[in-house]
PDB file of N, CA and C in Angstrom:
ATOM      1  N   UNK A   1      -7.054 -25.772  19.860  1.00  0.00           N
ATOM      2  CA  UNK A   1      -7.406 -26.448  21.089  1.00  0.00           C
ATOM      3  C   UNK A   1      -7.842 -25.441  22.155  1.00  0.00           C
ATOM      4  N   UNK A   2      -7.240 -24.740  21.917  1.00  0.00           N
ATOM      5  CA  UNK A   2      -7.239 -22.986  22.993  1.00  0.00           C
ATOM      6  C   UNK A   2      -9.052 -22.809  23.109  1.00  0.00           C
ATOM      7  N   UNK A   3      -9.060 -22.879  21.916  1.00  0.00           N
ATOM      8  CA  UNK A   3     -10.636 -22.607  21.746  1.00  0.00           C
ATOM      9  C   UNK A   3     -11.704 -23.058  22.061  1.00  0.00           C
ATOM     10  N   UNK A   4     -11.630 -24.573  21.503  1.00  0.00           N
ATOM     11  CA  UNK A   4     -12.237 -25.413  22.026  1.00  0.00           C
ATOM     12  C   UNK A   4     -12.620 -25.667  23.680  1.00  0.00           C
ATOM     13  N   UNK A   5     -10.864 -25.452  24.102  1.00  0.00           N
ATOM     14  CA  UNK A   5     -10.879 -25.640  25.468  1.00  0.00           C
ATOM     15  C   UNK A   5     -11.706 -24.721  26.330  1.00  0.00           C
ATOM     16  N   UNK A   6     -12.278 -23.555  25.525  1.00  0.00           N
ATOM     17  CA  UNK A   6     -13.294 -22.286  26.377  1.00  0.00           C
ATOM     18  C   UNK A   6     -14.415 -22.699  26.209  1.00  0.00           C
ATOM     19  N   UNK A   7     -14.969 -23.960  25.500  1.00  0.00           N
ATOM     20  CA  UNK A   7     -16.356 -24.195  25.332  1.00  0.00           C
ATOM     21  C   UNK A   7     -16.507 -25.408  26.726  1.00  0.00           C
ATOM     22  N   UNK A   8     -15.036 -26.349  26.478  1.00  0.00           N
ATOM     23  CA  UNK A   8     -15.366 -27.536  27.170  1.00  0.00           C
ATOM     24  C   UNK A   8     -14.143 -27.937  27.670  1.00  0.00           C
ATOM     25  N   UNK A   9     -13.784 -28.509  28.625  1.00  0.00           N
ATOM     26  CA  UNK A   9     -12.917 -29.240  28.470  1.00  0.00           C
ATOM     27  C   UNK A   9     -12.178 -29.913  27.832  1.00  0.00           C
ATOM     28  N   UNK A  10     -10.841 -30.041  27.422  1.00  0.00           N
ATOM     29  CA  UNK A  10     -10.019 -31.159  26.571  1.00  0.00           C
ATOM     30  C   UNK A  10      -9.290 -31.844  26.943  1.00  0.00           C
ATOM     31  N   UNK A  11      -9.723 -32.928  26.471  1.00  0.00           N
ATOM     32  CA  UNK A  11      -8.461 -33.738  27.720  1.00  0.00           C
ATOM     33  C   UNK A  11      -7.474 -34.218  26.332  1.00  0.00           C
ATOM     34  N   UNK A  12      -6.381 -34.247  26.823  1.00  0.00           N
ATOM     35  CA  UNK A  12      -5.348 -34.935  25.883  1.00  0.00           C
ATOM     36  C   UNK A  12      -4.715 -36.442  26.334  1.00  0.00           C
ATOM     37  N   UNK A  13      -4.639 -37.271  25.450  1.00  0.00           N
ATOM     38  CA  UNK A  13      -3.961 -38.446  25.696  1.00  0.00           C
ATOM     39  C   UNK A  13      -2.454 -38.288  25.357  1.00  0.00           C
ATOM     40  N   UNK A  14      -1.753 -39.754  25.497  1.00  0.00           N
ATOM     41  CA  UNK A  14      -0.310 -40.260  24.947  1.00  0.00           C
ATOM     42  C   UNK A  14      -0.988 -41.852  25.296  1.00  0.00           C
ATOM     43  N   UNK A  15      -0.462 -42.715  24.426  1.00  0.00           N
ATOM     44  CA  UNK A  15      -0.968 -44.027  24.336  1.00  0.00           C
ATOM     45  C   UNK A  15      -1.964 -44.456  24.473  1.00  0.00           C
ATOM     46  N   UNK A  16      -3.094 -43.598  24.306  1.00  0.00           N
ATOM     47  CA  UNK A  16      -4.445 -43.935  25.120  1.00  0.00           C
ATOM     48  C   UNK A  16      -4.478 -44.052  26.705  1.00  0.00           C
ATOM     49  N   UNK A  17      -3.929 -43.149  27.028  1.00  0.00           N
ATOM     50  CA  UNK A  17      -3.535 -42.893  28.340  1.00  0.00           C
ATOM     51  C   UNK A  17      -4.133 -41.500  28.459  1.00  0.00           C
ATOM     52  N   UNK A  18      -5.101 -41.021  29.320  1.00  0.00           N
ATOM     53  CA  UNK A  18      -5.595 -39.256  29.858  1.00  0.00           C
ATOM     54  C   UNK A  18      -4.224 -38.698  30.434  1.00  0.00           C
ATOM     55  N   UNK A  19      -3.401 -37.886  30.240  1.00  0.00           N
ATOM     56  CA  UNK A  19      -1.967 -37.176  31.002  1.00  0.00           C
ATOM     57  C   UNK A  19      -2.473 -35.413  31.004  1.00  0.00           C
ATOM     58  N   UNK A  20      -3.630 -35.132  30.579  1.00  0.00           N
ATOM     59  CA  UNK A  20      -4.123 -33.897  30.987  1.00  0.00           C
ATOM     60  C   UNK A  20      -5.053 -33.225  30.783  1.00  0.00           C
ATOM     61  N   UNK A  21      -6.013 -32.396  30.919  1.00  0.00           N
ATOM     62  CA  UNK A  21      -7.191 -31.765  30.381  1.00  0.00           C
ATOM     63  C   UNK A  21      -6.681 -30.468  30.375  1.00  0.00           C
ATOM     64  N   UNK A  22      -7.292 -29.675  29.351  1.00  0.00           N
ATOM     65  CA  UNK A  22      -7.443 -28.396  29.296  1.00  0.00           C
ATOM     66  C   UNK A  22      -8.683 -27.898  29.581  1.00  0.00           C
ATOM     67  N   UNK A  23      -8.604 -26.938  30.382  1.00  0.00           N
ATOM     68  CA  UNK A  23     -10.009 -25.924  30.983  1.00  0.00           C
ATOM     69  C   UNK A  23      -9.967 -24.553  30.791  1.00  0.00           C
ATOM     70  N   UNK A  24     -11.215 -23.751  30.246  1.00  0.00           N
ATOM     71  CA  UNK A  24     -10.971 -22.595  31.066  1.00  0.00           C
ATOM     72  C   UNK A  24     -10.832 -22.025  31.976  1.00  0.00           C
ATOM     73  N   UNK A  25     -10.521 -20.731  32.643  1.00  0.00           N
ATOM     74  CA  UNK A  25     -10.185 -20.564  34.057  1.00  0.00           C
ATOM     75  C   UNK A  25     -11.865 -20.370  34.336  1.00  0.00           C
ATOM     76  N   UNK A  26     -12.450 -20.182  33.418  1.00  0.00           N
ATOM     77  CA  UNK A  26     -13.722 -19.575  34.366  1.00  0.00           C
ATOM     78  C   UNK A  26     -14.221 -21.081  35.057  1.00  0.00           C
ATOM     79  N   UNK A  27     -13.987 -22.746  33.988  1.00  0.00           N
ATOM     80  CA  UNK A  27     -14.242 -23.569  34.748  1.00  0.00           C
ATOM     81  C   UNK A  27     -13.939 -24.573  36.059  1.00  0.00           C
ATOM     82  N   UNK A  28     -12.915 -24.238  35.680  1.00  0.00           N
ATOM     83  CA  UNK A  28     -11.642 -24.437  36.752  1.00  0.00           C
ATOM     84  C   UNK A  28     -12.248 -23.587  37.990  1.00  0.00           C
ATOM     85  N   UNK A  29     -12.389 -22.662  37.628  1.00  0.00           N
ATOM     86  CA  UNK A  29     -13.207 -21.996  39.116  1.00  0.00           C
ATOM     87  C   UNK A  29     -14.277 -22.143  39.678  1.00  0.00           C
ATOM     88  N   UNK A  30     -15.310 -22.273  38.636  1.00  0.00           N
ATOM     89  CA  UNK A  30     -16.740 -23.339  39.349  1.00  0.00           C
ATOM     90  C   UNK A  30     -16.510 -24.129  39.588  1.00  0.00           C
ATOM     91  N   UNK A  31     -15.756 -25.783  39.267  1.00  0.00           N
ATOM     92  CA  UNK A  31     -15.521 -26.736  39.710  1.00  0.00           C
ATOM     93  C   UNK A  31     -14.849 -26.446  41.455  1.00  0.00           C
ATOM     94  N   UNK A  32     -13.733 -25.379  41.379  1.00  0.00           N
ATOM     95  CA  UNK A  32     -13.455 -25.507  42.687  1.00  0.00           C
ATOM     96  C   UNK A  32     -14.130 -24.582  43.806  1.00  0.00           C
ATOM     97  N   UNK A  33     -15.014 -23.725  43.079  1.00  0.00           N
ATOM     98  CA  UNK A  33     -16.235 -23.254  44.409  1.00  0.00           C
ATOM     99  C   UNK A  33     -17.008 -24.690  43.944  1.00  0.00           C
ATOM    100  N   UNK A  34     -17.642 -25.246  43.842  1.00  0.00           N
ATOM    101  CA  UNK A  34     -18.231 -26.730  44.069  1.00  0.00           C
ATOM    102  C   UNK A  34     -17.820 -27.348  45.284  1.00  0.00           C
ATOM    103  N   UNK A  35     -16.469 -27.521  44.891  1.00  0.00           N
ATOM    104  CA  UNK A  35     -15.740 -28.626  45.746  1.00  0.00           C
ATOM    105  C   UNK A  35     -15.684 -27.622  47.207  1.00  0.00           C
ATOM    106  N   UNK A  36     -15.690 -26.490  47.126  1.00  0.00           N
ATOM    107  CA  UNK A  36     -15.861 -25.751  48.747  1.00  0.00           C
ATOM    108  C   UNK A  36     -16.671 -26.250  49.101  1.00  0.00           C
ATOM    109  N   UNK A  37     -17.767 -25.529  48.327  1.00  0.00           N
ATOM    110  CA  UNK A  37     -19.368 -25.789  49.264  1.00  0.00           C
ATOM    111  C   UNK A  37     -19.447 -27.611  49.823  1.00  0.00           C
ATOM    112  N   UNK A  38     -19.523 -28.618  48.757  1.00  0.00           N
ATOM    113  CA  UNK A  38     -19.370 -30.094  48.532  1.00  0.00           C
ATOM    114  C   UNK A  38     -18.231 -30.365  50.083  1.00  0.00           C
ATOM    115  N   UNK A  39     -17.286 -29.528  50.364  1.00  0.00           N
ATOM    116  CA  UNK A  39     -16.538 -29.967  51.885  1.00  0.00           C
ATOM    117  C   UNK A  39     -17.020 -29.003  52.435  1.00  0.00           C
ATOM    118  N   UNK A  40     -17.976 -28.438  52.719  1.00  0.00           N
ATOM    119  CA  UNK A  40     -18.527 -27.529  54.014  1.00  0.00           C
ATOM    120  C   UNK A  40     -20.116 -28.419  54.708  1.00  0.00           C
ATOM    121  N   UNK A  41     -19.749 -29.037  55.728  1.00  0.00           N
ATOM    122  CA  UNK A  41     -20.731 -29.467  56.359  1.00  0.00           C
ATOM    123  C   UNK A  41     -21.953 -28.613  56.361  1.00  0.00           C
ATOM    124  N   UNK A  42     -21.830 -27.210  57.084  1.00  0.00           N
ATOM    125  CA  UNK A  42     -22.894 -26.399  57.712  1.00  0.00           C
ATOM    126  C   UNK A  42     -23.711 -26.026  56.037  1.00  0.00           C
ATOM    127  N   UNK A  43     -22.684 -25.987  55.071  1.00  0.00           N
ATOM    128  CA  UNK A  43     -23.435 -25.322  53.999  1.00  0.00           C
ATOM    129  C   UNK A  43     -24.519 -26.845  53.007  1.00  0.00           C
ATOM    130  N   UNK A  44     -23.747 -27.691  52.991  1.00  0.00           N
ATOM    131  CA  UNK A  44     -24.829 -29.024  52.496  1.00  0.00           C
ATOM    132  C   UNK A  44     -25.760 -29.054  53.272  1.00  0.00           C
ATOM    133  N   UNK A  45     -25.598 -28.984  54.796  1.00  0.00           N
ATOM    134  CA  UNK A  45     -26.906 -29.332  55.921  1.00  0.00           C
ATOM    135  C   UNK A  45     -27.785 -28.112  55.500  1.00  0.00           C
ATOM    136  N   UNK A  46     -27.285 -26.726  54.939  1.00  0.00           N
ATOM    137  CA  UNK A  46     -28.388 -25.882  54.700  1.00  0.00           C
ATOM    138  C   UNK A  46     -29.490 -26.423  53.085  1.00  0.00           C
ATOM    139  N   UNK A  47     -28.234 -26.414  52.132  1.00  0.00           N
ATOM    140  CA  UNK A  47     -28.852 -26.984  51.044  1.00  0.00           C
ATOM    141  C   UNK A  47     -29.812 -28.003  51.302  1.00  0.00           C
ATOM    142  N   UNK A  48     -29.631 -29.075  52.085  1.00  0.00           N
ATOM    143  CA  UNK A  48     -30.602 -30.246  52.373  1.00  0.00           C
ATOM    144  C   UNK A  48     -31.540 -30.271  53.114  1.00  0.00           C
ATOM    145  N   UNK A  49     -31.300 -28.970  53.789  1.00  0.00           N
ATOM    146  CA  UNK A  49     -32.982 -28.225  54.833  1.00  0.00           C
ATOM    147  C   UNK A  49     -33.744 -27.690  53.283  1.00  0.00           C
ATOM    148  N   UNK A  50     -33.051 -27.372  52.889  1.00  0.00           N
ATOM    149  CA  UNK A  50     -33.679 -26.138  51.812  1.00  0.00           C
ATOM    150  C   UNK A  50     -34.183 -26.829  51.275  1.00  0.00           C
ATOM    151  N   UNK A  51     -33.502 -28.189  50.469  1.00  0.00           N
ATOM    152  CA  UNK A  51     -34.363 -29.194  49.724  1.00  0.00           C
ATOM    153  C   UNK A  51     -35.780 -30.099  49.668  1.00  0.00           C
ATOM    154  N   UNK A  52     -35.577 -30.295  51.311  1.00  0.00           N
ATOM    155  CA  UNK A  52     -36.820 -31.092  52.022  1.00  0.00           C
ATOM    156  C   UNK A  52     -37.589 -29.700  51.813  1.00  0.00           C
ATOM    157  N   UNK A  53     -37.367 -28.586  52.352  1.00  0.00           N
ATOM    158  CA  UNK A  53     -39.010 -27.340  52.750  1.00  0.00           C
ATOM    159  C   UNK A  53     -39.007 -26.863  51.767  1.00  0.00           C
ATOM    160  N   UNK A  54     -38.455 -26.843  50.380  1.00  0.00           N
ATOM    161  CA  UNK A  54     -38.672 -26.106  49.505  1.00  0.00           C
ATOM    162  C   UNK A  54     -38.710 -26.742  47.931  1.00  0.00           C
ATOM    163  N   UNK A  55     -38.012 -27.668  48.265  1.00  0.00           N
ATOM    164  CA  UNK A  55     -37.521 -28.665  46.591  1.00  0.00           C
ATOM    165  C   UNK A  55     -38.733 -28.878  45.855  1.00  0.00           C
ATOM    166  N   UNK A  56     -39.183 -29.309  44.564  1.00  0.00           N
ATOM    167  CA  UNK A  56     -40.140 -29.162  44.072  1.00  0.00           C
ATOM    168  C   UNK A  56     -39.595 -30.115  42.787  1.00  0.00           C
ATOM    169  N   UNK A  57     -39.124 -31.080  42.678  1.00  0.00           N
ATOM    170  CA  UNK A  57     -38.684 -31.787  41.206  1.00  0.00           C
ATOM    171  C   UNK A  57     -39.602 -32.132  40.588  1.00  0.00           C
ATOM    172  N   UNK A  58     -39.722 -31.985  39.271  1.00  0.00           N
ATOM    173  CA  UNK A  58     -40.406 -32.311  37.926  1.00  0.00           C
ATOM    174  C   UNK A  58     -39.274 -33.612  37.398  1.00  0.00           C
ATOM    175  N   UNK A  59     -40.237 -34.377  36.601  1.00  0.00           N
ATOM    176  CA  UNK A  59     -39.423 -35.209  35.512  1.00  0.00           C
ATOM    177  C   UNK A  59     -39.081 -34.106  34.019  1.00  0.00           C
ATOM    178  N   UNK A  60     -37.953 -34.506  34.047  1.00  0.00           N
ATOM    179  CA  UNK A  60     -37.923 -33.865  32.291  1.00  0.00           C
ATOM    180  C   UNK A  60     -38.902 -33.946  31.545  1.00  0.00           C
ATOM    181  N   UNK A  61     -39.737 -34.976  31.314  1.00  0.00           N
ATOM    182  CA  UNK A  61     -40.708 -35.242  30.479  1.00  0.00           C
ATOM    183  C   UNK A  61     -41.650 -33.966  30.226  1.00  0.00           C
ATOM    184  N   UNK A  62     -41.771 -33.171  31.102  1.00  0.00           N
ATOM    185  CA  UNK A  62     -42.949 -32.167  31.803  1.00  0.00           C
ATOM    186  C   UNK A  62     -42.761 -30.891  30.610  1.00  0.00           C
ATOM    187  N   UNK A  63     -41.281 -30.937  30.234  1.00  0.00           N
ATOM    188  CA  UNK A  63     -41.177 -29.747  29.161  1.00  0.00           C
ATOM    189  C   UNK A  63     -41.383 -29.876  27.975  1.00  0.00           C
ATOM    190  N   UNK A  64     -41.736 -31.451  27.534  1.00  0.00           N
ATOM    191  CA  UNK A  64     -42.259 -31.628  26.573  1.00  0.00           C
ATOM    192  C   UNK A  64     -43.964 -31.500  26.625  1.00  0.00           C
ATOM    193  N   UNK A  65     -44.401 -31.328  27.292  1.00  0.00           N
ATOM    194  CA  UNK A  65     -45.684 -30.718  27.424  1.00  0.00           C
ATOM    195  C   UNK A  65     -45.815 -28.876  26.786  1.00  0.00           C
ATOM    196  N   UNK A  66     -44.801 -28.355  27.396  1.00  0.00           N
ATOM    197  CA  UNK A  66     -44.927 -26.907  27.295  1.00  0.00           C
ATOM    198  C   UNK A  66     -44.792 -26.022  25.418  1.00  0.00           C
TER     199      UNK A  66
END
């Protein structure tokens, strides 16, 4: 499970009940720099300036061209 748990998450049941996941620490730590930035006002209002003057989205479809 150890192992597994470094690729992905594992969550474990009891009755068909979720009572825990296993993570690595490295994910456990992106998830919670996420959740910083995700509660920092000044830093989303930058991301969402950045998005409007700079964003540029493609559909997925586009890499099946390449």
């Amino acid at each position: 499970m150890i192992r597994e748990a470094q690729e992905h998450p594992v969550t474990i049941t009891k009755q068909d009940q979720t009572v825990a996941v296993v993570m690595s620490v490295e994910h456990l730590e992106a998830i919670a720099e996420t959740m910083e930035i995700l509660a920092d006002p000044a830093t989303m209002q930058t991301i969402r300036t950045h998005r409007e003057v700079h964003g540029v989205y493609h559909d997925m479809s586009v890499l099946d061209e390449l």
